[in-house]
C-alpha atoms as a PDB file:
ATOM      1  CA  UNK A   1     -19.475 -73.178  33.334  1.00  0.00           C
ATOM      2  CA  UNK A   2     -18.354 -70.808  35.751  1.00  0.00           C
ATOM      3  CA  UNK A   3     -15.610 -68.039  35.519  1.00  0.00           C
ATOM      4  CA  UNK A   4     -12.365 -69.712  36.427  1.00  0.00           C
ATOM      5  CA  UNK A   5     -10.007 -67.381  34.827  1.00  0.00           C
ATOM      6  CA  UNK A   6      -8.572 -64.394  37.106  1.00  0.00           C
ATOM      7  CA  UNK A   7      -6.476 -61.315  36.025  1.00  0.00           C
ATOM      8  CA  UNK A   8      -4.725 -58.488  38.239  1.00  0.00           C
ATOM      9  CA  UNK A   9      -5.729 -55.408  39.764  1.00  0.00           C
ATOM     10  CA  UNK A  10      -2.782 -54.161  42.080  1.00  0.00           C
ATOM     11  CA  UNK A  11      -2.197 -57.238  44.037  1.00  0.00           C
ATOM     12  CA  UNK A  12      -5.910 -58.112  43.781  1.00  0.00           C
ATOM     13  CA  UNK A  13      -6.959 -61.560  41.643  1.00  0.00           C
ATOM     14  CA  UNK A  14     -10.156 -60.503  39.849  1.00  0.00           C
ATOM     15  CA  UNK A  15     -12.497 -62.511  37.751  1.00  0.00           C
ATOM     16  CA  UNK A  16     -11.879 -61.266  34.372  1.00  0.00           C
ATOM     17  CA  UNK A  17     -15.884 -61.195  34.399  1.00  0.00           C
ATOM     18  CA  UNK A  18     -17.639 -59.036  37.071  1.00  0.00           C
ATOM     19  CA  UNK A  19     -20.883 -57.786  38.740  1.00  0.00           C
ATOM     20  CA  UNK A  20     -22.125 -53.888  37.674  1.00  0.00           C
ATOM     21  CA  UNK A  21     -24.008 -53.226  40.704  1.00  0.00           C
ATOM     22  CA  UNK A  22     -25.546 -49.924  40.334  1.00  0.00           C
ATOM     23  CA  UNK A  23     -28.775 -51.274  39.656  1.00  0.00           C
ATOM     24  CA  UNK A  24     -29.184 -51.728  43.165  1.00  0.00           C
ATOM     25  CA  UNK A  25     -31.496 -49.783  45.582  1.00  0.00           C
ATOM     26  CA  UNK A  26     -32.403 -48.159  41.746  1.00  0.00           C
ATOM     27  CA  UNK A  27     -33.855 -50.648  39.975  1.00  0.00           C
ATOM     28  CA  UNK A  28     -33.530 -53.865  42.282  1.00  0.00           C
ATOM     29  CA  UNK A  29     -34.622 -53.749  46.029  1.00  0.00           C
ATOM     30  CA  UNK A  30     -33.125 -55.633  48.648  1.00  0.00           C
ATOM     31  CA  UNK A  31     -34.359 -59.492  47.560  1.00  0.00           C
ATOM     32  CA  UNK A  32     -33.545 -59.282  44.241  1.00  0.00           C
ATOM     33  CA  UNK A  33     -30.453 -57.807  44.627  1.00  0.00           C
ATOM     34  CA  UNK A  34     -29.558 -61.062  46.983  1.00  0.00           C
ATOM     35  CA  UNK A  35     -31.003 -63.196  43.922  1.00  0.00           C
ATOM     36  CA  UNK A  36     -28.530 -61.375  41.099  1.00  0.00           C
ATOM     37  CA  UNK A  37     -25.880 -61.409  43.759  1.00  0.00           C
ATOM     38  CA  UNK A  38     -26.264 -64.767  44.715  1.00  0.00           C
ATOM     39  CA  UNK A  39     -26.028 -66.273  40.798  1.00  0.00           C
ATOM     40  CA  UNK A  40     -22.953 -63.982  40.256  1.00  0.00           C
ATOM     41  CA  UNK A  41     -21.216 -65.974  43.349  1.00  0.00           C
ATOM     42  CA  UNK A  42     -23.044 -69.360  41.645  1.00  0.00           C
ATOM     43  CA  UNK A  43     -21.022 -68.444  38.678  1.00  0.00           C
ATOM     44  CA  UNK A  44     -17.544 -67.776  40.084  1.00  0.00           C
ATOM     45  CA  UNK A  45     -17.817 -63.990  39.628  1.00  0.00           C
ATOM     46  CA  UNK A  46     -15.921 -62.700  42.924  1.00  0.00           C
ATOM     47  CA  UNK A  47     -15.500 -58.616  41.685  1.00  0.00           C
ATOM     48  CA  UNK A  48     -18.111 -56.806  42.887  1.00  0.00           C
ATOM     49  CA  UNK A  49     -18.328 -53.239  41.622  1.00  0.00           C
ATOM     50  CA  UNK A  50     -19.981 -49.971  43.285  1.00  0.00           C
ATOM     51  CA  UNK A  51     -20.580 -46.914  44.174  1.00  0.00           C
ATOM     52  CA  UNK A  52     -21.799 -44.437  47.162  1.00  0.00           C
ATOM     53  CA  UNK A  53     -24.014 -42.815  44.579  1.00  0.00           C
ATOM     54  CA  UNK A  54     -26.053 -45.822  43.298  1.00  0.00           C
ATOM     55  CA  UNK A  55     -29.247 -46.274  44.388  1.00  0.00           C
ATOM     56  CA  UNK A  56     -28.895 -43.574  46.644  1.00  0.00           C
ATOM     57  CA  UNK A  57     -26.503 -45.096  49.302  1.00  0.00           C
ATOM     58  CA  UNK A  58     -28.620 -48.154  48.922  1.00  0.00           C
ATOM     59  CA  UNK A  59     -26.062 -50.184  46.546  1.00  0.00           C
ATOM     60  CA  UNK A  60     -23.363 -50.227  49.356  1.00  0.00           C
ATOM     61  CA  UNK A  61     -26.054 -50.853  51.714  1.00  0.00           C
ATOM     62  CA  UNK A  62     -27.509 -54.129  50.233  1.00  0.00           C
ATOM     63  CA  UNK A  63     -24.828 -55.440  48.789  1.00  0.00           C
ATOM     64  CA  UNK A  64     -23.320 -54.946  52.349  1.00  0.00           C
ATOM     65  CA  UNK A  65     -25.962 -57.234  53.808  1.00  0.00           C
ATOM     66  CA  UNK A  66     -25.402 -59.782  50.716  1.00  0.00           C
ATOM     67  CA  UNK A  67     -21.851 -60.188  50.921  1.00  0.00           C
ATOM     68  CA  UNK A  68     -21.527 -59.803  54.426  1.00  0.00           C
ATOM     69  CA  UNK A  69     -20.977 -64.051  55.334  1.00  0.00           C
ATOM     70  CA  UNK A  70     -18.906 -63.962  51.881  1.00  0.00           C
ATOM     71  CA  UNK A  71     -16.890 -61.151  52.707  1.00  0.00           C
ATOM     72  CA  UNK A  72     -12.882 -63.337  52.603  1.00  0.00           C
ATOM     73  CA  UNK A  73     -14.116 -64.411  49.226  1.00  0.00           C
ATOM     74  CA  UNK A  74     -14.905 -61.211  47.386  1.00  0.00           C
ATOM     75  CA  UNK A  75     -13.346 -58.451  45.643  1.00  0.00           C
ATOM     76  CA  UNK A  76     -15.770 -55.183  46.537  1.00  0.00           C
ATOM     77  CA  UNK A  77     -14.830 -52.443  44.283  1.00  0.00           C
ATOM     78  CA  UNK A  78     -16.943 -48.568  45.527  1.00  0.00           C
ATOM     79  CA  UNK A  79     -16.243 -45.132  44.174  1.00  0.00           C
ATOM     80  CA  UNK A  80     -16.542 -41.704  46.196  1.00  0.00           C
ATOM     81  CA  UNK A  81     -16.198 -38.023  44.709  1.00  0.00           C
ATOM     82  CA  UNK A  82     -19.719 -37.865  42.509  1.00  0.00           C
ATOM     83  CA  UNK A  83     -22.167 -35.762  44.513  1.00  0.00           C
ATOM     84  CA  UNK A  84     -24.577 -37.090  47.085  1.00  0.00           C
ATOM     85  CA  UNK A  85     -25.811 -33.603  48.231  1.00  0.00           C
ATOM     86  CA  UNK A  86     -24.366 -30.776  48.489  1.00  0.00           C
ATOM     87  CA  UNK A  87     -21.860 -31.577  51.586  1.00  0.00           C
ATOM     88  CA  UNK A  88     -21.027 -35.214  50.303  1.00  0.00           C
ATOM     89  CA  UNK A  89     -18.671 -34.845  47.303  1.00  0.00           C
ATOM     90  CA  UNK A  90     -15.472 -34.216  45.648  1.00  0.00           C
ATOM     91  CA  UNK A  91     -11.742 -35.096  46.098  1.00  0.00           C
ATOM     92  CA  UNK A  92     -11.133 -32.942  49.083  1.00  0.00           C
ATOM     93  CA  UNK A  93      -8.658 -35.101  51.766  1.00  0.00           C
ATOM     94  CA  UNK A  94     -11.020 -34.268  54.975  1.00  0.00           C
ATOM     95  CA  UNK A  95     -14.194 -35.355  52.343  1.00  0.00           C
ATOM     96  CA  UNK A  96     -11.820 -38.769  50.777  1.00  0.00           C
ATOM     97  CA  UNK A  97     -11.321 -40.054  54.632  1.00  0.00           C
ATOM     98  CA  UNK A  98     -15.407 -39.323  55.485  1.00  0.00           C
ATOM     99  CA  UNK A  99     -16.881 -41.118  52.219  1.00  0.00           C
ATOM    100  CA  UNK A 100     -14.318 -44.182  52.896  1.00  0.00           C
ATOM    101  CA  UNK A 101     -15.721 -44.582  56.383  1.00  0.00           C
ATOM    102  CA  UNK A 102     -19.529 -44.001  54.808  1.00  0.00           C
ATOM    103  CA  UNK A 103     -18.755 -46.851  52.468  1.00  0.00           C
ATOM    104  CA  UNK A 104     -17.435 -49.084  55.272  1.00  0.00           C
ATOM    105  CA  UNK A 105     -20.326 -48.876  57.640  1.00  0.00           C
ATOM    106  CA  UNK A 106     -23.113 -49.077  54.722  1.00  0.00           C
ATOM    107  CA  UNK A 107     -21.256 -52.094  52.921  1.00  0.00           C
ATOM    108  CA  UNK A 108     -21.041 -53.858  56.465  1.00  0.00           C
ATOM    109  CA  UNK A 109     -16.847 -54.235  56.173  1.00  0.00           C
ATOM    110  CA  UNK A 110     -13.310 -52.873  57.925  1.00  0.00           C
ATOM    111  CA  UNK A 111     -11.802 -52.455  54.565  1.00  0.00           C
ATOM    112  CA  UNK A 112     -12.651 -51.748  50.785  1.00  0.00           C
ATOM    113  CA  UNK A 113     -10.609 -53.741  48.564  1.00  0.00           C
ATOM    114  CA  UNK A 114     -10.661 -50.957  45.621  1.00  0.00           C
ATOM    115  CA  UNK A 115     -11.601 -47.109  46.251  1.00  0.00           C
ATOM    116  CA  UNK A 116     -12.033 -45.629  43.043  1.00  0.00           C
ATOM    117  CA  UNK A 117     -11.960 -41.845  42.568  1.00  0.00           C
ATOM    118  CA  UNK A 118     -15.451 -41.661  40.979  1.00  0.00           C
ATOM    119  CA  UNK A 119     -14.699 -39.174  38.558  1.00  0.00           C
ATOM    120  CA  UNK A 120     -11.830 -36.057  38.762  1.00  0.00           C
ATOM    121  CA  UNK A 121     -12.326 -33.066  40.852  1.00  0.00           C
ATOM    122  CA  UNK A 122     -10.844 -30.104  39.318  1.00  0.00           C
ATOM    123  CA  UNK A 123     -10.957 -28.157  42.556  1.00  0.00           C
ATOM    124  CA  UNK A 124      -8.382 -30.169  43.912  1.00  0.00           C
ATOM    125  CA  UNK A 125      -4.869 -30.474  43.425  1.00  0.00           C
ATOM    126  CA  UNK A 126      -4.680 -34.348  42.777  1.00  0.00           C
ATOM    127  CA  UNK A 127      -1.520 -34.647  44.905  1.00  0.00           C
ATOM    128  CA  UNK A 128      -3.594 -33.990  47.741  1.00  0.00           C
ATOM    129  CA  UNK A 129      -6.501 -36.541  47.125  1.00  0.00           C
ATOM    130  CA  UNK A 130      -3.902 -39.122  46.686  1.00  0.00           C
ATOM    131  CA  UNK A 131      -2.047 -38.317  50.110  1.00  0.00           C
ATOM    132  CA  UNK A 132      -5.625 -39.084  51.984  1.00  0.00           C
ATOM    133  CA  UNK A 133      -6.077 -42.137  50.093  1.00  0.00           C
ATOM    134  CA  UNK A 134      -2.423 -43.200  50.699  1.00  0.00           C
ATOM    135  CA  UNK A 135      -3.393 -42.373  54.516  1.00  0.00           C
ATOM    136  CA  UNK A 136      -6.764 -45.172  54.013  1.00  0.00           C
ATOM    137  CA  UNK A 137      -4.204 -47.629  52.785  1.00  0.00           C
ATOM    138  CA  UNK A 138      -1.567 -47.291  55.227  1.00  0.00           C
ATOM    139  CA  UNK A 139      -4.883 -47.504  58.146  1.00  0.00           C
ATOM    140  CA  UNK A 140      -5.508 -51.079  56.443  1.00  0.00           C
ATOM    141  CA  UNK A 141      -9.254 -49.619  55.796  1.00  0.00           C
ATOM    142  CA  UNK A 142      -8.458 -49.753  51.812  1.00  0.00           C
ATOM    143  CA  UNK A 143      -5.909 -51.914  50.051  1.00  0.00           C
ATOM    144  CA  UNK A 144      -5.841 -50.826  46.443  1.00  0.00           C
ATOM    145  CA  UNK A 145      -6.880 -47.231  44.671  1.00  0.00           C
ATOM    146  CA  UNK A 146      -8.148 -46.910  41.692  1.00  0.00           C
ATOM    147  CA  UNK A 147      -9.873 -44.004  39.362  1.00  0.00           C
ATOM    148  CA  UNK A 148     -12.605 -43.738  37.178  1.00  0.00           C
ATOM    149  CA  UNK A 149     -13.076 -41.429  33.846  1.00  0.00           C
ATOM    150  CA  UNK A 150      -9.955 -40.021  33.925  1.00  0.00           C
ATOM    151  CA  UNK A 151      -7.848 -38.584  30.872  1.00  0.00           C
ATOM    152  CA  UNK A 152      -4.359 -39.918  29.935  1.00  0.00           C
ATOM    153  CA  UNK A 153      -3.009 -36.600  31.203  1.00  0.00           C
ATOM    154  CA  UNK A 154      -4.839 -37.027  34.033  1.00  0.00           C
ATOM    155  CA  UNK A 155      -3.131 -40.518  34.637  1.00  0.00           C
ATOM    156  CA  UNK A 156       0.498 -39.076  34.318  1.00  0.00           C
ATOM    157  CA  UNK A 157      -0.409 -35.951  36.189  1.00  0.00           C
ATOM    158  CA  UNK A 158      -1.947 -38.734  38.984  1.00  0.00           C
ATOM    159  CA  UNK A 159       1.040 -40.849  38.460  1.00  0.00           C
ATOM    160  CA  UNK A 160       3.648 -38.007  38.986  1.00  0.00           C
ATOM    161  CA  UNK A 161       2.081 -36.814  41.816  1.00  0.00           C
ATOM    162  CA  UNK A 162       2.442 -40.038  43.657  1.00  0.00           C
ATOM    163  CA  UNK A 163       4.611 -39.289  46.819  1.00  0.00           C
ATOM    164  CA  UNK A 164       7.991 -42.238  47.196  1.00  0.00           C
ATOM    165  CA  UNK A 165       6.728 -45.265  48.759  1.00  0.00           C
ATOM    166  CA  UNK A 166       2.976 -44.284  48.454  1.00  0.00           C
ATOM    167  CA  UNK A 167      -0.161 -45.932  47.330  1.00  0.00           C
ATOM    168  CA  UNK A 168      -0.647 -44.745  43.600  1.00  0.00           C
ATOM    169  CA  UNK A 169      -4.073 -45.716  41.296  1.00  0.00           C
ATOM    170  CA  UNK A 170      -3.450 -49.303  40.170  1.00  0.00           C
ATOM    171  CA  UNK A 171      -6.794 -48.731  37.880  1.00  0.00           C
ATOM    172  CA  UNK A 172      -8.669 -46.757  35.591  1.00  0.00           C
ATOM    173  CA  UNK A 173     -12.650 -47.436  34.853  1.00  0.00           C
ATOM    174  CA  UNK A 174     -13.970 -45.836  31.686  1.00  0.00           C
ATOM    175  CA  UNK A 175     -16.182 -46.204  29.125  1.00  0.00           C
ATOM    176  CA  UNK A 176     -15.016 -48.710  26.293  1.00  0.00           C
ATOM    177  CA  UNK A 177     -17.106 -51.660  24.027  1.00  0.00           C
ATOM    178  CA  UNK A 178     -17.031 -52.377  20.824  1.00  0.00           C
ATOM    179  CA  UNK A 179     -19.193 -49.688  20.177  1.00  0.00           C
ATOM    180  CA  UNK A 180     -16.921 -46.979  22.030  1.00  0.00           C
ATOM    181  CA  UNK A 181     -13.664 -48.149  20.748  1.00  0.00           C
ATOM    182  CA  UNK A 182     -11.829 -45.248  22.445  1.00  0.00           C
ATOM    183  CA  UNK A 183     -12.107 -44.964  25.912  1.00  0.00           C
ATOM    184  CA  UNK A 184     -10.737 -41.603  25.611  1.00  0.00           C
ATOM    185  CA  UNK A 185      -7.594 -40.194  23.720  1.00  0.00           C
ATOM    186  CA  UNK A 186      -4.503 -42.373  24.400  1.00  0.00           C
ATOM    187  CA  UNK A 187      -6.278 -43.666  27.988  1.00  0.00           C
ATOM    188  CA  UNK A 188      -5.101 -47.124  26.795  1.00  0.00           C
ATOM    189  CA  UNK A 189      -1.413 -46.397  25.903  1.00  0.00           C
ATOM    190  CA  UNK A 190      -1.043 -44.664  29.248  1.00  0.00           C
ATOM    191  CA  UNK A 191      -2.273 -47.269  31.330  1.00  0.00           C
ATOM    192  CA  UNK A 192       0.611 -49.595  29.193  1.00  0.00           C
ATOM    193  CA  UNK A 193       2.994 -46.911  30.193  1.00  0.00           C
ATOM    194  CA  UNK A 194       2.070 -47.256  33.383  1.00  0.00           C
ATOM    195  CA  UNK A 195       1.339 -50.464  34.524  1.00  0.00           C
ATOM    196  CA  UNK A 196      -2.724 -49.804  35.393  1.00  0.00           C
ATOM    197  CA  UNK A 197      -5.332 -52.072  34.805  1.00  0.00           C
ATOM    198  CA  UNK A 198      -8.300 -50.728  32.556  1.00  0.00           C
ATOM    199  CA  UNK A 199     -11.946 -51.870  33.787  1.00  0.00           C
ATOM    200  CA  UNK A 200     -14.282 -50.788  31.019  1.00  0.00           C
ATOM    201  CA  UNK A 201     -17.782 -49.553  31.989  1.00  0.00           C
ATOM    202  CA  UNK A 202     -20.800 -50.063  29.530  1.00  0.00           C
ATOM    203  CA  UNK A 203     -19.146 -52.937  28.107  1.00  0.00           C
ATOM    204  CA  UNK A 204     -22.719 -53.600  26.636  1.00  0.00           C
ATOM    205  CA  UNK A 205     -23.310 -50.542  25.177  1.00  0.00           C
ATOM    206  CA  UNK A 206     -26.036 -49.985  27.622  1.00  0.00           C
ATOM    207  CA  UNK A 207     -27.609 -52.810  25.868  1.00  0.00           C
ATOM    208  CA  UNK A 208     -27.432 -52.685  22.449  1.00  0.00           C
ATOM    209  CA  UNK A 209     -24.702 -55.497  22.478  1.00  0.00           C
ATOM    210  CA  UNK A 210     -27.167 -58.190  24.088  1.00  0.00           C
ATOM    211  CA  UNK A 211     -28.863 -58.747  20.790  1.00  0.00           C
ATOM    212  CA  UNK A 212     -32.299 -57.981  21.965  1.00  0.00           C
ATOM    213  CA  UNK A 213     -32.316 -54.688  19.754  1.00  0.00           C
ATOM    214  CA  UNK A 214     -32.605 -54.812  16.405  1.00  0.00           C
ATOM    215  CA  UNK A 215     -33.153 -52.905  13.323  1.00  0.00           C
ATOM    216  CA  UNK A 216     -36.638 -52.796  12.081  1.00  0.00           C
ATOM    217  CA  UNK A 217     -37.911 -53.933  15.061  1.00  0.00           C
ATOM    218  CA  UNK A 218     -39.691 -52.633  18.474  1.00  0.00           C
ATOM    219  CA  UNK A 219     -37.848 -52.829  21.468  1.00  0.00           C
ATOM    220  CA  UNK A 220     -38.380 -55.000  23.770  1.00  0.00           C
ATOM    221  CA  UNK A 221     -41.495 -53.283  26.027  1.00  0.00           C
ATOM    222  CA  UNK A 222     -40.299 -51.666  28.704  1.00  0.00           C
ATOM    223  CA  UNK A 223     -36.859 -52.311  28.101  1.00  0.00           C
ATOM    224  CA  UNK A 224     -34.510 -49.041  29.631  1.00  0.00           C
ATOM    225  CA  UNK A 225     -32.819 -47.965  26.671  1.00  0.00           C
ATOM    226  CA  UNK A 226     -35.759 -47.380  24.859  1.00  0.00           C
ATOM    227  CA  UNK A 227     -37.623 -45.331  27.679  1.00  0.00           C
ATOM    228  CA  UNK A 228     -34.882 -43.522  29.385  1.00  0.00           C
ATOM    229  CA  UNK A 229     -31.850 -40.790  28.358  1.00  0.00           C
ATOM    230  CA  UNK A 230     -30.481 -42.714  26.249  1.00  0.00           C
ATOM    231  CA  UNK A 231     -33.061 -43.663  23.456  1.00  0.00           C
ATOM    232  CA  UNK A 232     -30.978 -41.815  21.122  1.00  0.00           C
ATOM    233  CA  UNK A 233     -28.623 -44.588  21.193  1.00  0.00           C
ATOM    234  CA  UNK A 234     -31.347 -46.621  19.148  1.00  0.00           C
ATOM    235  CA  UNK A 235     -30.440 -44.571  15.844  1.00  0.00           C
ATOM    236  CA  UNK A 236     -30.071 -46.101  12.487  1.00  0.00           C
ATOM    237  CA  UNK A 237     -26.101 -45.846  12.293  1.00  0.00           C
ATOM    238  CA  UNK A 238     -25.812 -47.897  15.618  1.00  0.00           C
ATOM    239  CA  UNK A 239     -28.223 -50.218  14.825  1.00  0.00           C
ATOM    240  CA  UNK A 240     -26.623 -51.227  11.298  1.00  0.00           C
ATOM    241  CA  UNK A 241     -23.595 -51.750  13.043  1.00  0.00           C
ATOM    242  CA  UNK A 242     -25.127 -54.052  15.921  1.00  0.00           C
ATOM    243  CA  UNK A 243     -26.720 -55.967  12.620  1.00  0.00           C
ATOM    244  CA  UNK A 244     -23.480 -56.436  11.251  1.00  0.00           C
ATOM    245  CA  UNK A 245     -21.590 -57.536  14.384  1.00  0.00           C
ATOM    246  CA  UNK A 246     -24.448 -60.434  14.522  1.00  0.00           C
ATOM    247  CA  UNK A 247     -24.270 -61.612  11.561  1.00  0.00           C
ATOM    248  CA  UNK A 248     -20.354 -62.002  11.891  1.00  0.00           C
ATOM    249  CA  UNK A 249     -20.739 -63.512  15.416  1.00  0.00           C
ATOM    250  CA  UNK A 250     -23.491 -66.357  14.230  1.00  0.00           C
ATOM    251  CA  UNK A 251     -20.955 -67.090  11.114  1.00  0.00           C
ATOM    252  CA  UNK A 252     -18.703 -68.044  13.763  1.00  0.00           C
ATOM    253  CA  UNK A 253     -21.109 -70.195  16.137  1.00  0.00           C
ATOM    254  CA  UNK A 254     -21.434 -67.553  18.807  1.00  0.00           C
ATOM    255  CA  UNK A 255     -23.670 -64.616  19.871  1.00  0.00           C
ATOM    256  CA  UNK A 256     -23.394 -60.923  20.098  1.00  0.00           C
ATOM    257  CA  UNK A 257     -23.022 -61.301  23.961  1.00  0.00           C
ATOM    258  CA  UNK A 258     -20.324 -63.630  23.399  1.00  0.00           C
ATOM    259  CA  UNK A 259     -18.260 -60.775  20.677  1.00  0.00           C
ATOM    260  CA  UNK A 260     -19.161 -58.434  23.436  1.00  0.00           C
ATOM    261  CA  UNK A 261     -17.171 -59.959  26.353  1.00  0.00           C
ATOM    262  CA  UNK A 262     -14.100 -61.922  24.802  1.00  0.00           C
ATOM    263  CA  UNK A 263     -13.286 -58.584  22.230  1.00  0.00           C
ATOM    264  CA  UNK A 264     -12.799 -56.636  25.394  1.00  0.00           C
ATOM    265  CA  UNK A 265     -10.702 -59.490  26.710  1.00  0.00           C
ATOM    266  CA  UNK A 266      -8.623 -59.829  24.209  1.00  0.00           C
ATOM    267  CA  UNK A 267      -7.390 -56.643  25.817  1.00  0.00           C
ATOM    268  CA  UNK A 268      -4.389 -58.110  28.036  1.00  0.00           C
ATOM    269  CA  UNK A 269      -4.795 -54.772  30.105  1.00  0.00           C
ATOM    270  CA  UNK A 270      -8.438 -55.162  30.355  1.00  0.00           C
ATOM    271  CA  UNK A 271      -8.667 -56.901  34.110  1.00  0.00           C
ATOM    272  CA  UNK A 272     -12.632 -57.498  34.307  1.00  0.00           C
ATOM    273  CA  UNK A 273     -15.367 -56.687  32.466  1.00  0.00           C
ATOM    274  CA  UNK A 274     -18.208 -55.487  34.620  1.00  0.00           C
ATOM    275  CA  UNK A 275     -21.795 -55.651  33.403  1.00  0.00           C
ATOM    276  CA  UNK A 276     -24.695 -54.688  35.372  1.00  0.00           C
ATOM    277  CA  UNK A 277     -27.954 -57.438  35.628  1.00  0.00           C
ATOM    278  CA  UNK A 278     -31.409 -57.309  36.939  1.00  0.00           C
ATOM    279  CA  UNK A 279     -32.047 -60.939  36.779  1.00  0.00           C
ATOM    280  CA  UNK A 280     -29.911 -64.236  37.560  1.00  0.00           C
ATOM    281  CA  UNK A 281     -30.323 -65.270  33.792  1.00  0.00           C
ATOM    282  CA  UNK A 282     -28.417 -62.366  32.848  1.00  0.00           C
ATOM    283  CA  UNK A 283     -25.819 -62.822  35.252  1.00  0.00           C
ATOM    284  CA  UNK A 284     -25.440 -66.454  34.326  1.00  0.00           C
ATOM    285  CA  UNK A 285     -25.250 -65.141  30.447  1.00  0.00           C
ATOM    286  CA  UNK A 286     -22.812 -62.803  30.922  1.00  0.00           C
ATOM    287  CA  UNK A 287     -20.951 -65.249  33.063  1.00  0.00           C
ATOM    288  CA  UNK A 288     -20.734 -67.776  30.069  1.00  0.00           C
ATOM    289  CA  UNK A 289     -19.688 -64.966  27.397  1.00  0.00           C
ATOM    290  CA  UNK A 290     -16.219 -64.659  27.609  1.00  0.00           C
ATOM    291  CA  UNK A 291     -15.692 -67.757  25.446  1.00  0.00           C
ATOM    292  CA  UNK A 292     -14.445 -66.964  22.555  1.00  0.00           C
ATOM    293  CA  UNK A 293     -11.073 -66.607  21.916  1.00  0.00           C
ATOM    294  CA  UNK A 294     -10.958 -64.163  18.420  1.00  0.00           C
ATOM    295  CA  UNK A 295      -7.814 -64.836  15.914  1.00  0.00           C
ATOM    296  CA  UNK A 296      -5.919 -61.808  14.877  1.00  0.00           C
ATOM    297  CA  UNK A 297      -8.459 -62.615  11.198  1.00  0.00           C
ATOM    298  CA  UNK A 298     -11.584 -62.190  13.314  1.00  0.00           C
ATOM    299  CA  UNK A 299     -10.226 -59.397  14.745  1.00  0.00           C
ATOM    300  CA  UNK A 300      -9.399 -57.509  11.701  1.00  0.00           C
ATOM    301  CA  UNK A 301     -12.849 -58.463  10.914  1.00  0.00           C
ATOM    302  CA  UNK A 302     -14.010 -56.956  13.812  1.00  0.00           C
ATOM    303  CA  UNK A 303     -12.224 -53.985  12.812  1.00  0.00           C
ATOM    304  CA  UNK A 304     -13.598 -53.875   9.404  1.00  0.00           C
ATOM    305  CA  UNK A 305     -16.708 -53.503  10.723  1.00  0.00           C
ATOM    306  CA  UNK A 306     -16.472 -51.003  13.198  1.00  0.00           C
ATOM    307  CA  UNK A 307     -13.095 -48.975  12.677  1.00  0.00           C
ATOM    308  CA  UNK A 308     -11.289 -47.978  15.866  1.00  0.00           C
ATOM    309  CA  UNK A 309     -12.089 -44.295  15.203  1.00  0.00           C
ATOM    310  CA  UNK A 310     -15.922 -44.974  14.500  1.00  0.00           C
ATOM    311  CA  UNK A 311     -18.466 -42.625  15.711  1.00  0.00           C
ATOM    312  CA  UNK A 312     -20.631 -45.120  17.059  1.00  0.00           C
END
């Protein structure tokens, strides 16, 4: 069935499952990104999340050309500050108002419905980042701002610095799944405090939450996680766990994938959970996970299997 249900963002309605899309221009060229694309629409998926680094530019660019005829219909979420080269990165106001127009012309739009501060820039005092994006807003070229691996002290500091009457982050995207129960120290209680919606990245655990890795067993060949940086993530603790959180999903009539998506939703501040894909039967999967709405008993089962301060 498609997605049907929607949460906030800022004023934007987001469906509570979206599309990672920095497999793009990386791992997917231009067709199959329209193929993935197109089966994320098929689904009801409207949340489309970037950024100017993935696939070298190329992310923006073909999603761009995807999304282009679809464009009233679409949330398109990018991210700006990583570094590109050595000219193109950073918070710094002249840099925030060149990477916004960047990400306009390569994602084929006049506006970007959420520009995320990719991750914080130390250099700069955040007060001043904010006023340039505040600027975007007011020129209609952005309507909500978000940020991305930020630390609760960075969200007051952020929030404090907000100018009267100014556009202030409505979002924070960091890393959180079941097997990274802390997105970072008290990131969740601030965005309460707040009022920010929390879009957790990884939500798969790059993978080890699909089910296709398990103890005892090869991975599946030339599956990314077994290949690439993170083949340390394939270690014995993890993988108990993972066995664990399957059997207690399949006592219950549903899959890891489906424990994956709906524990994260049961999160009332969690607005969309993003997953990257590489093939429309993984879109369509993770489009058809959130549907399983835990009781506070599974939950504390949940818990009893993975404490909230776990190392995993």
């Amino acid at each position: 069935m498609p997605v049907t249900e929607f949460r906030r963002i800022g004023s934007l309605d987001v469906s509570v499952v979206g599309l990672g899309c920095n497999n793009f221009g990386r791992r997917l060229d231009e067709a199959a990104t329209a193929k993935v694309v197109s089966a994320a629409l098929s689904e009801g998926i409207n949340f489309f999340d970037t950024a100017d680094t993935y696939g070298s530019t190329n992310s923006e660019v073909f999603l761009g050309k995807v999304l282009h005829k679809k464009r009233g219909d679409v949330i398109i979420a990018t991210k700006f500050g990583s570094k590109i080269d050595d000219e193109r990165k950073g918070a710094r106001p002249e840099y925030v108002k060149r990477a916004c127009e960047d990400s306009l012309k390569r994602l084929n739009t006049d506006y970007i419905d959420l520009y995320q501060l990719h991750t914080p820039d130390p250099t700069v005092p955040i007060a001043d980042t904010l006023g340039a994006l505040n600027e975007l807003v007011e020129a209609g070229k952005v309507r909500e701002i978000g940020c991305s691996n930020f630390t609760s002290d960075q969200l007051h500091e952020a929030d404090s610095a907000v100018a009267p009457d100014c556009a202030r982050f409505v979002s924070v995207q960091n890393e959180y799944s079941l097997l990274h129960r802390d997105p970072g120290k008290g990131v969740i209680q601030e965005c309460a405090a707040l009022g920010i919606a929390f879009i957790p990245y990884f939500p798969l655990a790059n993978g080890l939450l699909t089910g296709k890795y398990r103890k005892n067993q090869p991975p599946p060949e030339g599956s990314r996680i077994a290949t690439g940086w993170n083949a340390k993530l394939l270690n014995d603790e993890a993988l108990d766990k993972v066995e664990q959180l399957i059997a207690f999903a399949e006592s219950h009539g549903h899959t890891i994938l489906e424990l994956a998506f709906s524990w994260l939703l049961t999160r009332e501040l969690v607005s969309s959970v993003i997953a990257g894909a590489t093939r429309p039967e993984q879109v369509r999967a993770n489009a058809n996970a959130a549907v399983w709405d835990l009781t506070e008993a599974e939950l504390e089962e949940v818990n009893r299997i993975i404490p909230l301060h776990s190392p995993a």
